[in-house]
C-alpha atoms as a PDB file:
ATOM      1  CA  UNK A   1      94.000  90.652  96.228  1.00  0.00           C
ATOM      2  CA  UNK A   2      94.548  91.303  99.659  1.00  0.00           C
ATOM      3  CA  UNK A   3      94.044  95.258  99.438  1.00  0.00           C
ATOM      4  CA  UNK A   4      90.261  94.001  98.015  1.00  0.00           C
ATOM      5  CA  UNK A   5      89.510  92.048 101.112  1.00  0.00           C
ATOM      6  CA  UNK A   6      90.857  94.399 103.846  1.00  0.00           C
ATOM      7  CA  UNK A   7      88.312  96.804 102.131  1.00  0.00           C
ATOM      8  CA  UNK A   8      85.959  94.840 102.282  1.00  0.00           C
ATOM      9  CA  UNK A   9      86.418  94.072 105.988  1.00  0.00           C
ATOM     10  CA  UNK A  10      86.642  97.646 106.661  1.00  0.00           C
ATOM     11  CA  UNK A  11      83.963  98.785 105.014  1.00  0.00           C
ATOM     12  CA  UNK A  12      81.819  95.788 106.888  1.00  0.00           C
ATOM     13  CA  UNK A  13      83.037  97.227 110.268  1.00  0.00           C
ATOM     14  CA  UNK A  14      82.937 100.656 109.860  1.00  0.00           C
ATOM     15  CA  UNK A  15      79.004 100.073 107.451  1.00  0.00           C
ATOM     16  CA  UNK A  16      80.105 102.057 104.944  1.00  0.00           C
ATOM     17  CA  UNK A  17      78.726 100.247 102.262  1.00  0.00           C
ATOM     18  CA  UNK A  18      78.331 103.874  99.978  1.00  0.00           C
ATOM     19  CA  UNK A  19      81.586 103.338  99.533  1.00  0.00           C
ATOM     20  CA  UNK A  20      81.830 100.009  96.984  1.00  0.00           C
ATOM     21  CA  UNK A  21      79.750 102.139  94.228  1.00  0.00           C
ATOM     22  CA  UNK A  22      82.061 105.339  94.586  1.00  0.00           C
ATOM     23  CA  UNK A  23      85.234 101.994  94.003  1.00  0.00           C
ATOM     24  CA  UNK A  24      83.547 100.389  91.098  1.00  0.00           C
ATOM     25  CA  UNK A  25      82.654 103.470  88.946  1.00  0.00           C
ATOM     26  CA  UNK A  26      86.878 104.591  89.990  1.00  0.00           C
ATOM     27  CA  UNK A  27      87.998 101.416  88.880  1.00  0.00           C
ATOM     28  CA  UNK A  28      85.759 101.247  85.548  1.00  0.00           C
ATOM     29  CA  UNK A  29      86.772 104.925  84.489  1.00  0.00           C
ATOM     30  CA  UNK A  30      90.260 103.768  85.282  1.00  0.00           C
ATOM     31  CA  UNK A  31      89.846 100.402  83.288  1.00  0.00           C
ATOM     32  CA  UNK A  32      88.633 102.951  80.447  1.00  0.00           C
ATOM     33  CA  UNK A  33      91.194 104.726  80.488  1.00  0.00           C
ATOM     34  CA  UNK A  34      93.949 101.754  80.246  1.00  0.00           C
ATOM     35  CA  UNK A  35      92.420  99.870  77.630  1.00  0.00           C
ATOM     36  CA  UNK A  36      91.272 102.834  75.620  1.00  0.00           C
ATOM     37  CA  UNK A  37      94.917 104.384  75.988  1.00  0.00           C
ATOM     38  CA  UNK A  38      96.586 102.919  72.638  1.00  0.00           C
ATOM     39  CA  UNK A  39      93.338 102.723  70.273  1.00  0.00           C
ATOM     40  CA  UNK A  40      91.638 105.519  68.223  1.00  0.00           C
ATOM     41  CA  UNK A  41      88.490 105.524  70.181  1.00  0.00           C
ATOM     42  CA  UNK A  42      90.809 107.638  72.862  1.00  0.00           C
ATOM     43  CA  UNK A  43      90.119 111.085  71.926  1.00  0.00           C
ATOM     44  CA  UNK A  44      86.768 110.709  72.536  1.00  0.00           C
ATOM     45  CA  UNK A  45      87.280 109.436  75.824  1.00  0.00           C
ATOM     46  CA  UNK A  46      89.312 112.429  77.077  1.00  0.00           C
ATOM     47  CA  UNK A  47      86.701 114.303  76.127  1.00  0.00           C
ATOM     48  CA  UNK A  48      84.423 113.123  78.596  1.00  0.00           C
ATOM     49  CA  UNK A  49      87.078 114.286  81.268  1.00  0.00           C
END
């Protein structure tokens, strides 16, 4: 959890706030990924990448 708020705190600093939607969509396509890993909906994700 710390990682989360040292970003944060950078990204307050430095106001690079384009930065948290460029995180979220990386960690939702990642989450996708994960949890789509062991069902049969998976080779229709991979086909998106």
């Amino acid at each position: 959890m710390s990682i989360f708020l040292e970003l944060w705190a950078f990204m307050k600093a430095r106001k690079k706030f384009w930065l948290a939607p460029v995180l979220f969509v990386m960690v939702g396509l990642g989450a996708l990924i994960v949890f789509s890993s062991g069902s049969a909906v998976a080779p229709f994700i991979y086909t998106l990448f």
